[in-house]
C-alpha atoms as a PDB file:
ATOM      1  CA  UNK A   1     -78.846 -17.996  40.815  1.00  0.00           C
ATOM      2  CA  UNK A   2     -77.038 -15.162  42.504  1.00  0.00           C
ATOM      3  CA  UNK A   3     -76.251 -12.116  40.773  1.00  0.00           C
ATOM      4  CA  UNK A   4     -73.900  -9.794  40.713  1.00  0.00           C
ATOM      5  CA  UNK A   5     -74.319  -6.187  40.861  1.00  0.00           C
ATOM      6  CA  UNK A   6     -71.111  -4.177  39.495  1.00  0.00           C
ATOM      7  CA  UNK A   7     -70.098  -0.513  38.340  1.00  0.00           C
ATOM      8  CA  UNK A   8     -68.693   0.381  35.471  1.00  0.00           C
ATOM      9  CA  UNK A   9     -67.756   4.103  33.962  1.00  0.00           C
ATOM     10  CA  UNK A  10     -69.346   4.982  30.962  1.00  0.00           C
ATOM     11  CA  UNK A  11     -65.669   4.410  29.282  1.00  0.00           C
ATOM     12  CA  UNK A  12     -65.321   1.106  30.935  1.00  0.00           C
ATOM     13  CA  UNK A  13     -69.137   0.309  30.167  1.00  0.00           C
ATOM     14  CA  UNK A  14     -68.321   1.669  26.440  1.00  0.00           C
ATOM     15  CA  UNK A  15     -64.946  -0.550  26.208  1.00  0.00           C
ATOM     16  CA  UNK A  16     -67.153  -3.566  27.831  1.00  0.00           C
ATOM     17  CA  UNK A  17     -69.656  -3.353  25.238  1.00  0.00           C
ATOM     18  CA  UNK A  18     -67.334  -3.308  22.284  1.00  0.00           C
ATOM     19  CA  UNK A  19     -64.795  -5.752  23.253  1.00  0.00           C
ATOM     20  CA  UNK A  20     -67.435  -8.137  23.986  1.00  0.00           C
ATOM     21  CA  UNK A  21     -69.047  -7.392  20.384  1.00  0.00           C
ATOM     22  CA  UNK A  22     -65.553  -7.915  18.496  1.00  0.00           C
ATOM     23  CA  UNK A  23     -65.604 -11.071  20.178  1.00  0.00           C
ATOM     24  CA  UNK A  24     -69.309 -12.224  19.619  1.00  0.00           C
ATOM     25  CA  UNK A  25     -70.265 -12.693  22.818  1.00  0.00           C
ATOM     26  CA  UNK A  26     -73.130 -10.624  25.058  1.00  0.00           C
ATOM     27  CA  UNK A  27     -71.880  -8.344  27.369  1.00  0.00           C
ATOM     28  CA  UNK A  28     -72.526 -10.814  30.497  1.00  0.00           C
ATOM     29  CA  UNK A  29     -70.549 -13.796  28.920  1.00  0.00           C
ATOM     30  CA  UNK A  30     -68.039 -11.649  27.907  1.00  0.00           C
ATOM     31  CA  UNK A  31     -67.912 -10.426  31.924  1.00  0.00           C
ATOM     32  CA  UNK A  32     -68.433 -13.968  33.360  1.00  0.00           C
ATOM     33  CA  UNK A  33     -65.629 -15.119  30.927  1.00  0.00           C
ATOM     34  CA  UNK A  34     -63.538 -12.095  32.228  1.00  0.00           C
ATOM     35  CA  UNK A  35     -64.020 -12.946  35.998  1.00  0.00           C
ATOM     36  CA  UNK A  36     -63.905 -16.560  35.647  1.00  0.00           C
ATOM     37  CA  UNK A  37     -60.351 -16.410  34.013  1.00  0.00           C
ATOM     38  CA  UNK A  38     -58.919 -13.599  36.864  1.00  0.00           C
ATOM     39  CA  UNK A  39     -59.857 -16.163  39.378  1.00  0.00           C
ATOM     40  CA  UNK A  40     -58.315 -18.731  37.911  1.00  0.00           C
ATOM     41  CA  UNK A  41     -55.280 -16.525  37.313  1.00  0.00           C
ATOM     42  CA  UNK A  42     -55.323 -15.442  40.812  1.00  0.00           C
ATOM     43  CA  UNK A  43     -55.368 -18.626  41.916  1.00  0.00           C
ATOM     44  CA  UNK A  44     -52.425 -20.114  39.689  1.00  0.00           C
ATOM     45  CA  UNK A  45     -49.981 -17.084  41.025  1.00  0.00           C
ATOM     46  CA  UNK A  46     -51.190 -18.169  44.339  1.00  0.00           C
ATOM     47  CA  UNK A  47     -50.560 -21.850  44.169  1.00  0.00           C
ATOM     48  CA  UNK A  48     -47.148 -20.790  42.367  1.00  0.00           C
ATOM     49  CA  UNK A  49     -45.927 -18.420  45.439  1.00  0.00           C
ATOM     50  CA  UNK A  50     -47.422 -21.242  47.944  1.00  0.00           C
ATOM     51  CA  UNK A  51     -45.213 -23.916  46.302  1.00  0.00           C
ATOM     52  CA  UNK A  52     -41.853 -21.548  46.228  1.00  0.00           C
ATOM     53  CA  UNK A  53     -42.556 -20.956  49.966  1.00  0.00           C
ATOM     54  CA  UNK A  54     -42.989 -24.446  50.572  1.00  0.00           C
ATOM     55  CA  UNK A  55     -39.465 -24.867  48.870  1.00  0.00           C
ATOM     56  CA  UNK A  56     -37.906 -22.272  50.579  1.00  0.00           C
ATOM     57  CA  UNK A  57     -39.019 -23.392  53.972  1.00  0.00           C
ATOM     58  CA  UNK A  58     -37.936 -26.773  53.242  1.00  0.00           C
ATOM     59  CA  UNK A  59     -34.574 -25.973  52.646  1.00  0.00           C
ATOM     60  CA  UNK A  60     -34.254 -23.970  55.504  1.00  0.00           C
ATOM     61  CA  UNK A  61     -36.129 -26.358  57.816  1.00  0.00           C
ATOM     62  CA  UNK A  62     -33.396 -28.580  56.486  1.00  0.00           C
ATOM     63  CA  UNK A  63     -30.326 -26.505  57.142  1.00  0.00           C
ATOM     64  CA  UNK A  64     -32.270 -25.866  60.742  1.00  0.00           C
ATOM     65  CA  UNK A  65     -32.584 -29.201  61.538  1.00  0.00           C
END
């Protein structure tokens, strides 16, 4: 399995660490949980702005036509 090699600051390591321990989870679930839901996230706003595009450009090609 690939890994993944990131850099935290010692704030953002210290933050990491507790968060993940107030949730019960080790530090790399916690992370993969983390990364897992931005790309899901990321990919939900895009699929939303894709879709009003696709709208938008259908009225217009409409109005064009």
């Amino acid at each position: 399995m690939a890994g993944l090699n990131v850099r935290f600051t010692d704030e953002e390591l210290d933050a990491l660490r507790e968060r993940a321990t107030a949730e019960g989870l080790s530090m790399q679930s916690f992370a993969h949980d983390a990364v897992i839901r931005a790309i899901n996230e990321h990919s939900r706003l895009f699929n939303e702005a894709a879709d009003h595009v696709l709208k938008v450009s259908e009225e217009l090609n409409r109005r064009l036509a």
